[in-house]
Protein backbone atom coordinates (compact mmCIF):
# COMPACT_ATOMS: atom_id res chain seq x y z
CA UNK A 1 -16.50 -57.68 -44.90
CA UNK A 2 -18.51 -54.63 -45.73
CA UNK A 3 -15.47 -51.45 -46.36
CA UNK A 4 -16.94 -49.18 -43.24
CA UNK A 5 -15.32 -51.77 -41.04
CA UNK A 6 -12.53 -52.60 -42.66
CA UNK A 7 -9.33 -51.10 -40.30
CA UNK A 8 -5.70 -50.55 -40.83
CA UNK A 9 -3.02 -53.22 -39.54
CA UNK A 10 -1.83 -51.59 -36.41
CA UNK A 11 1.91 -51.72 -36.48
CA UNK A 12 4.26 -50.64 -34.04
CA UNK A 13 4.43 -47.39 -35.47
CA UNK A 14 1.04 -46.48 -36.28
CA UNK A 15 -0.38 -47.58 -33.16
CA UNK A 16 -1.49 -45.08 -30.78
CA UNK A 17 -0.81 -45.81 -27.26
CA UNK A 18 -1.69 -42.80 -24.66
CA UNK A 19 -4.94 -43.01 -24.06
CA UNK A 20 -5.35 -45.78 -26.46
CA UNK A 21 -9.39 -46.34 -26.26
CA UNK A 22 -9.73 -43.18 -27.88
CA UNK A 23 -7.83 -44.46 -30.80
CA UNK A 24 -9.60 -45.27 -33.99
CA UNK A 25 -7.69 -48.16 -37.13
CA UNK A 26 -11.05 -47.53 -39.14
CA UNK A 27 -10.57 -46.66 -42.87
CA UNK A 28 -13.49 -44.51 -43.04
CA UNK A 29 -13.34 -42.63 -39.89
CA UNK A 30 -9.47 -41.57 -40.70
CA UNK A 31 -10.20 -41.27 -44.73
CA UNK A 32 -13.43 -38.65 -43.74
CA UNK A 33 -10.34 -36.64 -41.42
CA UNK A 34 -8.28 -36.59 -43.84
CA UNK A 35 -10.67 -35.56 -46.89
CA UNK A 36 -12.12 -32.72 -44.89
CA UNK A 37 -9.08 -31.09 -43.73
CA UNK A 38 -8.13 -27.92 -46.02
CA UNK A 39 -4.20 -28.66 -45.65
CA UNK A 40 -2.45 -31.98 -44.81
CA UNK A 41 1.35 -32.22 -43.25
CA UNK A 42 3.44 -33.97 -44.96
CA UNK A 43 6.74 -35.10 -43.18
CA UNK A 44 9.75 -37.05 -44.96
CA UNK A 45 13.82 -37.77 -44.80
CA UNK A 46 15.55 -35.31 -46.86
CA UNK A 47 19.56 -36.59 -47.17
CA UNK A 48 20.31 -33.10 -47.54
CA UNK A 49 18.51 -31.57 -44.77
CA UNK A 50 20.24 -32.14 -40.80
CA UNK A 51 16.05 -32.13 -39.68
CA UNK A 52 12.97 -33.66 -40.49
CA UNK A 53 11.06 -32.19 -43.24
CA UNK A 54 7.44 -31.35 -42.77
CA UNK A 55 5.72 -29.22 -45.06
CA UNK A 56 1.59 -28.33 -45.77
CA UNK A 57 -0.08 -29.97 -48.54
CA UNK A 58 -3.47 -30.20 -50.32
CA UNK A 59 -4.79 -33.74 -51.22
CA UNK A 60 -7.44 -36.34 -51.53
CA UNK A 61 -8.00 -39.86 -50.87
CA UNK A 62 -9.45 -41.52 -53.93
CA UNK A 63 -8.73 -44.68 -56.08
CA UNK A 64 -7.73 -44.18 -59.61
CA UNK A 65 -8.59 -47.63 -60.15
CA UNK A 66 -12.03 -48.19 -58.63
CA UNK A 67 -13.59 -44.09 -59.05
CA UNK A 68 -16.47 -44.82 -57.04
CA UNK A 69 -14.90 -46.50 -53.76
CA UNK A 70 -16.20 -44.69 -50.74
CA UNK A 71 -14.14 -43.60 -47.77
CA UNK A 72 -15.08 -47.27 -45.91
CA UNK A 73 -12.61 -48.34 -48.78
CA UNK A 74 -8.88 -48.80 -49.26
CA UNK A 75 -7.82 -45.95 -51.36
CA UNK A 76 -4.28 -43.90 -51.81
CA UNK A 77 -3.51 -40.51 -50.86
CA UNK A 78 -2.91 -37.68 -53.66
CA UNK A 79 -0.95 -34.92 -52.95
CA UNK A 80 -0.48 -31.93 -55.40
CA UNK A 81 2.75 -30.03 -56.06
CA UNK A 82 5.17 -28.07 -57.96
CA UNK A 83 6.82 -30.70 -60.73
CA UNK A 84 10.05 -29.39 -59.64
CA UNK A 85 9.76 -29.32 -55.87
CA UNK A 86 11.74 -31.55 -53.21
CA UNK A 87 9.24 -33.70 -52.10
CA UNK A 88 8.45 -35.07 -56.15
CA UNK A 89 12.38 -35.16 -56.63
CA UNK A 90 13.16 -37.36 -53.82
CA UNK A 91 10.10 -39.65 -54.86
CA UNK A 92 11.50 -40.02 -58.17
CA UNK A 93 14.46 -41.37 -56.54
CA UNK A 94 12.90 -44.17 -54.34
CA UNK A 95 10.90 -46.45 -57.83
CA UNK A 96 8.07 -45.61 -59.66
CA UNK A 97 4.27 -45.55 -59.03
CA UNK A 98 3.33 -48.92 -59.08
CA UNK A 99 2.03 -49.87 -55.70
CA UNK A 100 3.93 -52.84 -53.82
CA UNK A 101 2.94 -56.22 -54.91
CA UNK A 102 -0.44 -57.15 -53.27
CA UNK A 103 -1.08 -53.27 -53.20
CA UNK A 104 -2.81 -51.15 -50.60
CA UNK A 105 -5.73 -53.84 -50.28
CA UNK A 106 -2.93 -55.97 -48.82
CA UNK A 107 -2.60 -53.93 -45.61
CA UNK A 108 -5.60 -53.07 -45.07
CA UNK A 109 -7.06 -56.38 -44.22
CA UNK A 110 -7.55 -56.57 -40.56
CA UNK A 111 -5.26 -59.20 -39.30
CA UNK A 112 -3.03 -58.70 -41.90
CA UNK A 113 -1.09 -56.79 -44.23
CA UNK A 114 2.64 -55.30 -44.11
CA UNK A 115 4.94 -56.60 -41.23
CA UNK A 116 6.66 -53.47 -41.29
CA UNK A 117 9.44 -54.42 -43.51
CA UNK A 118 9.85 -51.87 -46.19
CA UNK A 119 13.37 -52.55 -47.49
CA UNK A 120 11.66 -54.03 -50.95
CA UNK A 121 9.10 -51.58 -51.51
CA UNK A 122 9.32 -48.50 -54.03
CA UNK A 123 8.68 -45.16 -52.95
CA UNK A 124 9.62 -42.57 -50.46
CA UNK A 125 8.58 -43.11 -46.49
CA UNK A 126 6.03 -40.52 -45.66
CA UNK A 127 4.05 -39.68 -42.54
CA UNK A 128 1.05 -37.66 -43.36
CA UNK A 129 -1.50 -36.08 -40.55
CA UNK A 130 -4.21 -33.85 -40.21
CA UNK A 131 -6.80 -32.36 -37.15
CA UNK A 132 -9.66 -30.47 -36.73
CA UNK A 133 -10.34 -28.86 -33.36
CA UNK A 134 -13.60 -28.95 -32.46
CA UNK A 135 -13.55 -27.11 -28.89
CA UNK A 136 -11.48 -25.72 -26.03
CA UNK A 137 -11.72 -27.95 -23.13
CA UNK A 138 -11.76 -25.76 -20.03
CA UNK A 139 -11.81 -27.71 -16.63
CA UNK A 140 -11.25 -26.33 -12.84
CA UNK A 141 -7.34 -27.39 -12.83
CA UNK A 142 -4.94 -26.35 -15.75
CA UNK A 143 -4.06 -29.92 -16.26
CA UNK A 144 -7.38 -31.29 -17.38
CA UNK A 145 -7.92 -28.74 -19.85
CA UNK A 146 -7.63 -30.40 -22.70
CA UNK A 147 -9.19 -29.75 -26.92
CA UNK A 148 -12.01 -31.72 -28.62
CA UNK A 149 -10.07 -32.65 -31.82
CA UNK A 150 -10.36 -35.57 -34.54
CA UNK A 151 -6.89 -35.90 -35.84
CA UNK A 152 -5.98 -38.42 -37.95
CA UNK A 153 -2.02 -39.99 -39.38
CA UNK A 154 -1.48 -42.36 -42.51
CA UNK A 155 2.09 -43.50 -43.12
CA UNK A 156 2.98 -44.42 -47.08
CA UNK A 157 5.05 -44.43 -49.57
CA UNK A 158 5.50 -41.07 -51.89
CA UNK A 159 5.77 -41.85 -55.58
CA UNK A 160 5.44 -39.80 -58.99
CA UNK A 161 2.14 -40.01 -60.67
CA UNK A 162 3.62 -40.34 -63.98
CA UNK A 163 0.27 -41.70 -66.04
CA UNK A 164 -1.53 -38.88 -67.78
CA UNK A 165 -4.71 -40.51 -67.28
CA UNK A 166 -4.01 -41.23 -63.38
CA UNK A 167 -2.72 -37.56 -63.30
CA UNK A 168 -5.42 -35.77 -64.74
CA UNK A 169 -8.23 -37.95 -62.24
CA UNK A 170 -5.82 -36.57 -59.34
CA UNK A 171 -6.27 -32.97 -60.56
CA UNK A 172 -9.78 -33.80 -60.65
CA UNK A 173 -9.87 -35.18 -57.27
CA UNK A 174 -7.98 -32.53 -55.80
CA UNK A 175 -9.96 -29.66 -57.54
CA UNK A 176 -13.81 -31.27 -56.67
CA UNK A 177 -11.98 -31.46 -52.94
CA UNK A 178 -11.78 -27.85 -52.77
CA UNK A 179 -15.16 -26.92 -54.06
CA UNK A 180 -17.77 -29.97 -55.45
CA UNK A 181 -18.12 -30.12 -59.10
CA UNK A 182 -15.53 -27.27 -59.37
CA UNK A 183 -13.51 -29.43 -61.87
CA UNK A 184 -16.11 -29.03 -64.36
CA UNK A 185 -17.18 -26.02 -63.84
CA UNK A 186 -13.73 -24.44 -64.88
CA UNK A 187 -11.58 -24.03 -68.25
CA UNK A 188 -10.82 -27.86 -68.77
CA UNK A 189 -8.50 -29.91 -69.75
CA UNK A 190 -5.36 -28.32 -68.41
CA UNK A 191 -3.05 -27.26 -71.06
CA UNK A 192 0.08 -29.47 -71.67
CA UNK A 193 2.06 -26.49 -70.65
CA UNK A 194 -0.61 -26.84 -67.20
CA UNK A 195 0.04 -30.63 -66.78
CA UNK A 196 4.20 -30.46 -67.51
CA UNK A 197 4.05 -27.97 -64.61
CA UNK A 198 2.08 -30.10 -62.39
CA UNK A 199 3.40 -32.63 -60.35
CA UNK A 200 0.74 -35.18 -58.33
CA UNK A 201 1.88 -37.81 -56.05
CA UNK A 202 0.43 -40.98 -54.72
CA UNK A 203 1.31 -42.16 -51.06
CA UNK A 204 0.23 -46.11 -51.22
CA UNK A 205 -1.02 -46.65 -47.72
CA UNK A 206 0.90 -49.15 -45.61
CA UNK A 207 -0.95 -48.13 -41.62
CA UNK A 208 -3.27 -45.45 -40.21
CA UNK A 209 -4.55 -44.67 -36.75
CA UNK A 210 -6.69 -41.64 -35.78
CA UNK A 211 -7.31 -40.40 -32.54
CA UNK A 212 -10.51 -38.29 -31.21
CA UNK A 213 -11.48 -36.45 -27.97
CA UNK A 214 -14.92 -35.43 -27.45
CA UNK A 215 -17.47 -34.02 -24.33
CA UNK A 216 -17.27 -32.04 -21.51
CA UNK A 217 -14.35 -31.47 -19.08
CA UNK A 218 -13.11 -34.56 -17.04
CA UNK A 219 -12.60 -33.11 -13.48
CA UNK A 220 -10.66 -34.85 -10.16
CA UNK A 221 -13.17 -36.07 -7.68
CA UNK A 222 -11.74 -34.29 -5.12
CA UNK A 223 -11.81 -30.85 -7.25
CA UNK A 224 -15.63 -31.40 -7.96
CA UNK A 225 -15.98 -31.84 -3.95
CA UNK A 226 -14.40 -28.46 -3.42
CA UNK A 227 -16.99 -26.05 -3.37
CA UNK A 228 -14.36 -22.90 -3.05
CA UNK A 229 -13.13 -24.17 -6.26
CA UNK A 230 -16.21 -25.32 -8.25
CA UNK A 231 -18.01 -22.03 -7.08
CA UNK A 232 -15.74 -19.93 -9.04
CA UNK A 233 -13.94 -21.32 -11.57
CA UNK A 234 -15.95 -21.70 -14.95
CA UNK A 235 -15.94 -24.91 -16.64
CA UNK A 236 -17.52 -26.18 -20.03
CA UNK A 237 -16.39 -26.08 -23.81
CA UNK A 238 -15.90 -23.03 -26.60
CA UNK A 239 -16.87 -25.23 -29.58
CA UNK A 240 -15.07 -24.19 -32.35
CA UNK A 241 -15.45 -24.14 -36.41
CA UNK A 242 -13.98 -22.83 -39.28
CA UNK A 243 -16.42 -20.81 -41.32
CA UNK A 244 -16.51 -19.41 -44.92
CA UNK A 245 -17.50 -15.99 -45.72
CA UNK A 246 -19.51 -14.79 -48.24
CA UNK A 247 -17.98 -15.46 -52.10
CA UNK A 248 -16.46 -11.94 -53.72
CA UNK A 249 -15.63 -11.99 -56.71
CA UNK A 250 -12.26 -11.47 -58.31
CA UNK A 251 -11.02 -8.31 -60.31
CA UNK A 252 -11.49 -10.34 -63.73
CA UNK A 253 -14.86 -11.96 -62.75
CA UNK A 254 -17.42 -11.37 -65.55
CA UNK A 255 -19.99 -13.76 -64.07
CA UNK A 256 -22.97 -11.43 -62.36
CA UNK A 257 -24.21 -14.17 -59.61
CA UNK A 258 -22.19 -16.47 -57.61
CA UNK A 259 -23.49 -20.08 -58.75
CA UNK A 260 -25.44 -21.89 -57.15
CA UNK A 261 -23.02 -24.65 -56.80
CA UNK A 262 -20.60 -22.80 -54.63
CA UNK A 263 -22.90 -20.69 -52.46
CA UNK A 264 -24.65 -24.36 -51.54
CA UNK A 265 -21.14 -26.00 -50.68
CA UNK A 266 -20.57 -22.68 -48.48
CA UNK A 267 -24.02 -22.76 -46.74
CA UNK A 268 -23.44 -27.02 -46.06
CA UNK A 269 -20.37 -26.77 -45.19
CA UNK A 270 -20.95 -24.06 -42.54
CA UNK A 271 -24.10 -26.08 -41.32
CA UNK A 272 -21.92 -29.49 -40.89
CA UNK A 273 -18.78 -28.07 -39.33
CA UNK A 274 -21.05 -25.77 -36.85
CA UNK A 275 -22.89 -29.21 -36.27
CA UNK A 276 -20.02 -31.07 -35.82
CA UNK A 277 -18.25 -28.87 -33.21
CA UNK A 278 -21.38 -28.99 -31.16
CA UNK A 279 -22.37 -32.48 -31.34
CA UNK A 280 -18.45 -33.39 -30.29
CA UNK A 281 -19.37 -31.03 -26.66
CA UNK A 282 -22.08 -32.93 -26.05
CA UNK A 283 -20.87 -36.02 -27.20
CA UNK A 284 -20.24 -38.43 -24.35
CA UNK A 285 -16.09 -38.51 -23.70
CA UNK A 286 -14.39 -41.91 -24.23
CA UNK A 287 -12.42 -42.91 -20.81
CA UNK A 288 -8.52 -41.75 -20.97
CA UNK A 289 -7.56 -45.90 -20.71
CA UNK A 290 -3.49 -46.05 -21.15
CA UNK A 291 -2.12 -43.01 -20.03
CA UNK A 292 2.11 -44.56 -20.78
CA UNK A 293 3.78 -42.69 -24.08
């Protein structure tokens, strides 16, 4: 099967329910959420905490294994941190870094994969999630007004990357993720003072699910046959996009011209989110389907 249409298992947890049609199991279509949002939240069990632990991340999906597997393929989820921080202790606490046995290409055979028991694998339960919004929805009755988003949640297990060769491709992962080619283009290798400091983990994938919302407003018949209503209430959508300024440089910067390298991935990425926010308006809107919790 080629790896754009490979899917995630749904499980009873990962699968999405309300509005269920507009729910998306692909691998690519979630990986591409998650690996162009800027921050990702990460939410786990701490024993010591009475609540539920969510905090912001930065990471990549990427395969240490297999460098050149796309986002159509089954990859693991790197997350950067402080070496001493909560999230990397309690990891530590739950096995080691070696994936389950059958690993993430297990569950991410459609059909097949984990049955939800996780009593015998290592590493610490984690739900991650991300969205973009792409527009405000604004219909004729406050309860239609909705967003145009792409959001997207994996669920995994959280374990130290402990490797130095595995750890250094996640800082390079991470790094290129902010900026393209940034890795390179900076003092490297770390120092071992850099890398002792650094702590990277890798959620193995066990389900995934993404949900999306695009197009115009989706009115009540008998609202679009009022003509009192319709004649003065505005409807449509405010696409919206993040945009990046112009590049200044630092107090220490020594460099006269901003490279070409970033002021490209600035220009691009302007053009694509701008793109994508409008192209999710116009897009035609999936059906609500299942509308129970």
């Amino acid at each position: 099967m080629p790896s754009q249409n490979l899917e995630y298992p749904k499980q009873p947890f990962s699968t999405v329910n309300r509005y269920n049609n507009r729910a998306s199991y692909s691998l690519q279509q979630i990986h591409q959420i998650i690996n162009t949002t800027h921050f990702l939240n990460v939410s786990f069990v701490d024993p010591d905490s009475p609540y539920p632990v969510s905090i912001p991340m930065i990471g990549h999906m990427g395969s240490f294994d297999r460098p050149s597997a796309d986002t159509g393929d089954v990859l693991d989820l790197y997350l950067h941190g402080y070496i001493s921080s909560r999230l990397l202790n309690l990891s530590r606490n739950h096995g080691s870094s070696s994936p389950p046995d059958g690993g993430a290409d297990q569950t991410a055979q459609p059909g097949g994969g984990s049955n939800g028991n996780s009593s015998t694998k290592s590493g610490l339960p984690v739900t991650v999630a991300a969205t973009h919004v792409d527009g405000l929805v604004l219909a004729l009755t406050p309860n239609n007004h909705s967003y145009n988003y792409r959001s997207a949640t994996l669920f995994g297990r959280a374990a130290a990357v402990a490797d130095p060769a595995e750890k250094q491709y996640a800082m390079r992962l991470i790094t290129d993720a902010v900026v393209p080619d940034r890795w390179r283009q900076s003092r490297v290798p770390p120092t071992k003072g850099e890398m002792a400091s650094t702590g990277l983990l890798r959620v193995t994938i066990e389900a995934g699910s993404a949900k999306i919302r695009s197009g115009m407003p989706g009115d009540e018949r008998f609202d679009l046959e009022n003509a009192e209503v319709t004649g003065r209430v505005w409807t449509g959508v405010v696409p919206v996009w993040s945009a990046m300024g112009d590049p200044m440089p630092g107090p220490d910067n020594k460099v006269e011209h901003v490279p070409g390298y970033i002021t490209d991935f600035v220009k691009d990425g302007n053009s694509w989110a701008k793109e994508t926010a409008l192209e999710q308006a116009t897009k035609t809107m999936k059906p609500k389907g299942k509308t129970e919790d």
